[in-house]
Protein backbone atom coordinates (compact mmCIF):
# COMPACT_ATOMS: atom_id res chain seq x y z
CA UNK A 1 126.42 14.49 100.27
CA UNK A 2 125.15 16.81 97.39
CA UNK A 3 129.37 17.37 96.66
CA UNK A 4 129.38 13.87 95.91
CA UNK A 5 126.39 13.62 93.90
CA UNK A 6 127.87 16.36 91.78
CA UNK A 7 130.81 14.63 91.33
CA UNK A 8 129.52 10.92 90.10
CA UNK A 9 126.23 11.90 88.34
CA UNK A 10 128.15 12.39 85.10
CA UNK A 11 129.69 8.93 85.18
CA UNK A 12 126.75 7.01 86.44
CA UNK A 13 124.59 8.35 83.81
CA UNK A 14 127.18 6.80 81.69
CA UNK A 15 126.83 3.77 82.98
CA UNK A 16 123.27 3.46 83.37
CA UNK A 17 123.15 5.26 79.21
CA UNK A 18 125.56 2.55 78.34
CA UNK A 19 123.48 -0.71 79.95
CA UNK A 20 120.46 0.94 78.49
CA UNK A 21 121.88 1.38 75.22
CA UNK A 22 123.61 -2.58 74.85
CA UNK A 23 120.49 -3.54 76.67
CA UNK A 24 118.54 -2.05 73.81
CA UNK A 25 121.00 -3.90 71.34
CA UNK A 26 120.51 -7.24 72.91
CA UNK A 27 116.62 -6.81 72.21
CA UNK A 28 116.79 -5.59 68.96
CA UNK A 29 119.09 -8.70 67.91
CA UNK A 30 116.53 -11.22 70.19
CA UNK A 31 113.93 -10.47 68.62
CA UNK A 32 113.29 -9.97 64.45
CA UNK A 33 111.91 -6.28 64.63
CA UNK A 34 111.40 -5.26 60.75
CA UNK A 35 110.66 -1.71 59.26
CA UNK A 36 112.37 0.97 57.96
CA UNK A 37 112.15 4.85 59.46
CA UNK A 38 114.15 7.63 57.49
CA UNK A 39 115.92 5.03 55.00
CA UNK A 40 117.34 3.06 58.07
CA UNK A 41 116.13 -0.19 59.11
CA UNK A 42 114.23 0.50 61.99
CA UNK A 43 116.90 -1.57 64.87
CA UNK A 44 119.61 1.03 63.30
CA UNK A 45 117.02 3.70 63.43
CA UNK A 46 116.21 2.65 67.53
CA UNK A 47 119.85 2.37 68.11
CA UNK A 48 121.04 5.90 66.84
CA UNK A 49 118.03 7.36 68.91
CA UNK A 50 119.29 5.61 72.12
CA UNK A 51 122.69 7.33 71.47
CA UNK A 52 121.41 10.59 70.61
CA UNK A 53 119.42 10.87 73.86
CA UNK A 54 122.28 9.87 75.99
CA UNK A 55 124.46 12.11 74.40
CA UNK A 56 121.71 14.95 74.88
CA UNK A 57 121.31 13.63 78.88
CA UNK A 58 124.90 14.18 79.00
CA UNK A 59 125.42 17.70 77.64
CA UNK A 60 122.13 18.33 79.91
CA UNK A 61 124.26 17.43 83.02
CA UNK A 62 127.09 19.65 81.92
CA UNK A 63 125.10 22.56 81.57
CA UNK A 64 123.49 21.91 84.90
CA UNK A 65 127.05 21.71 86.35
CA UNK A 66 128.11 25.05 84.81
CA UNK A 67 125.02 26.60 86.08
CA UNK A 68 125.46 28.85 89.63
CA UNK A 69 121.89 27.90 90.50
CA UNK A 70 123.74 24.04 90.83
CA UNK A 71 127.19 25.08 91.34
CA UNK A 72 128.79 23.64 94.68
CA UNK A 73 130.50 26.74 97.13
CA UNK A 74 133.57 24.59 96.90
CA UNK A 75 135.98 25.42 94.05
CA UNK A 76 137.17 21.90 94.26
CA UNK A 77 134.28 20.35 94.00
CA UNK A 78 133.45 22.76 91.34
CA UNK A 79 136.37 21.78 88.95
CA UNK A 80 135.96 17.85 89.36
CA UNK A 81 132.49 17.98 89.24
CA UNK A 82 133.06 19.82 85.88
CA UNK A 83 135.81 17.33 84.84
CA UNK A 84 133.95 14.28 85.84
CA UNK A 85 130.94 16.32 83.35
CA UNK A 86 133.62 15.85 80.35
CA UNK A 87 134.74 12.46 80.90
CA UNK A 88 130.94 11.23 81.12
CA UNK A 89 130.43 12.95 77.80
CA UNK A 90 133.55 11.64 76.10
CA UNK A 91 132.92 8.03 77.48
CA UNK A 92 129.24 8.22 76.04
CA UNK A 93 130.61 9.29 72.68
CA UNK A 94 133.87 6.97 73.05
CA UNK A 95 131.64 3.51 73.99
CA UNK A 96 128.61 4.15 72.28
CA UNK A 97 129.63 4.86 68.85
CA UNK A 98 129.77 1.56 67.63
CA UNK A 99 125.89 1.36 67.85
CA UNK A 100 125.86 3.45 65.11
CA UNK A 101 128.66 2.76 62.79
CA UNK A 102 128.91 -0.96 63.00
CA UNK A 103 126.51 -3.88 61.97
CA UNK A 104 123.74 -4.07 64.96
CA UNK A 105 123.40 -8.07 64.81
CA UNK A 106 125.81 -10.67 64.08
């Protein structure tokens, strides 16, 4: 059971990151939320912060998978475990950069 945890953590803290983060969006856009923190208006300023943190939980998980302390026995375990690491990390980057590079309510 703990081989197969290693294996989906990566992507399901992608998917949970990615709800949270489009979540996030749909509130800022519901609801007028007015400031401005670091010369960004404070929804851009909430948004980048979302996608910095799940970025960060992401190279977090990586690092755990790398570490012996977490490692599984199994070298096949090992290696998807490592490349299911990646692809959670290059999915958060892939589907969450629009939060910070396009306009955050229509």
């Amino acid at each position: 059971m703990k081989d197969i945890f290693r294996i989906l953590i990566a992507p399901l803290v992608w998917f949970a990151s990615f709800s949270a983060v489009y979540g996030l969006h749909g509130l800022l856009c519901g609801h007028e939320v007015s400031g401005v923190v670091l010369g960004l208006p404070l929804e851009r300023a909430y948004l980048v912060a979302a996608y910095v943190c799940a970025i960060a939980v992401q190279v977090v998980l990586i690092v755990a998978l790398y570490s012996s302390r977490l490692a599984s026995p199994s070298p096949f375990v090992r290696f998807v475990s490592h490349a299911t690491g990646w692809v959670g990390l290059i999915a958060t980057i892939w589907s969450l950069v629009p939060v910070v590079f396009t306009t955050y309510c229509g």
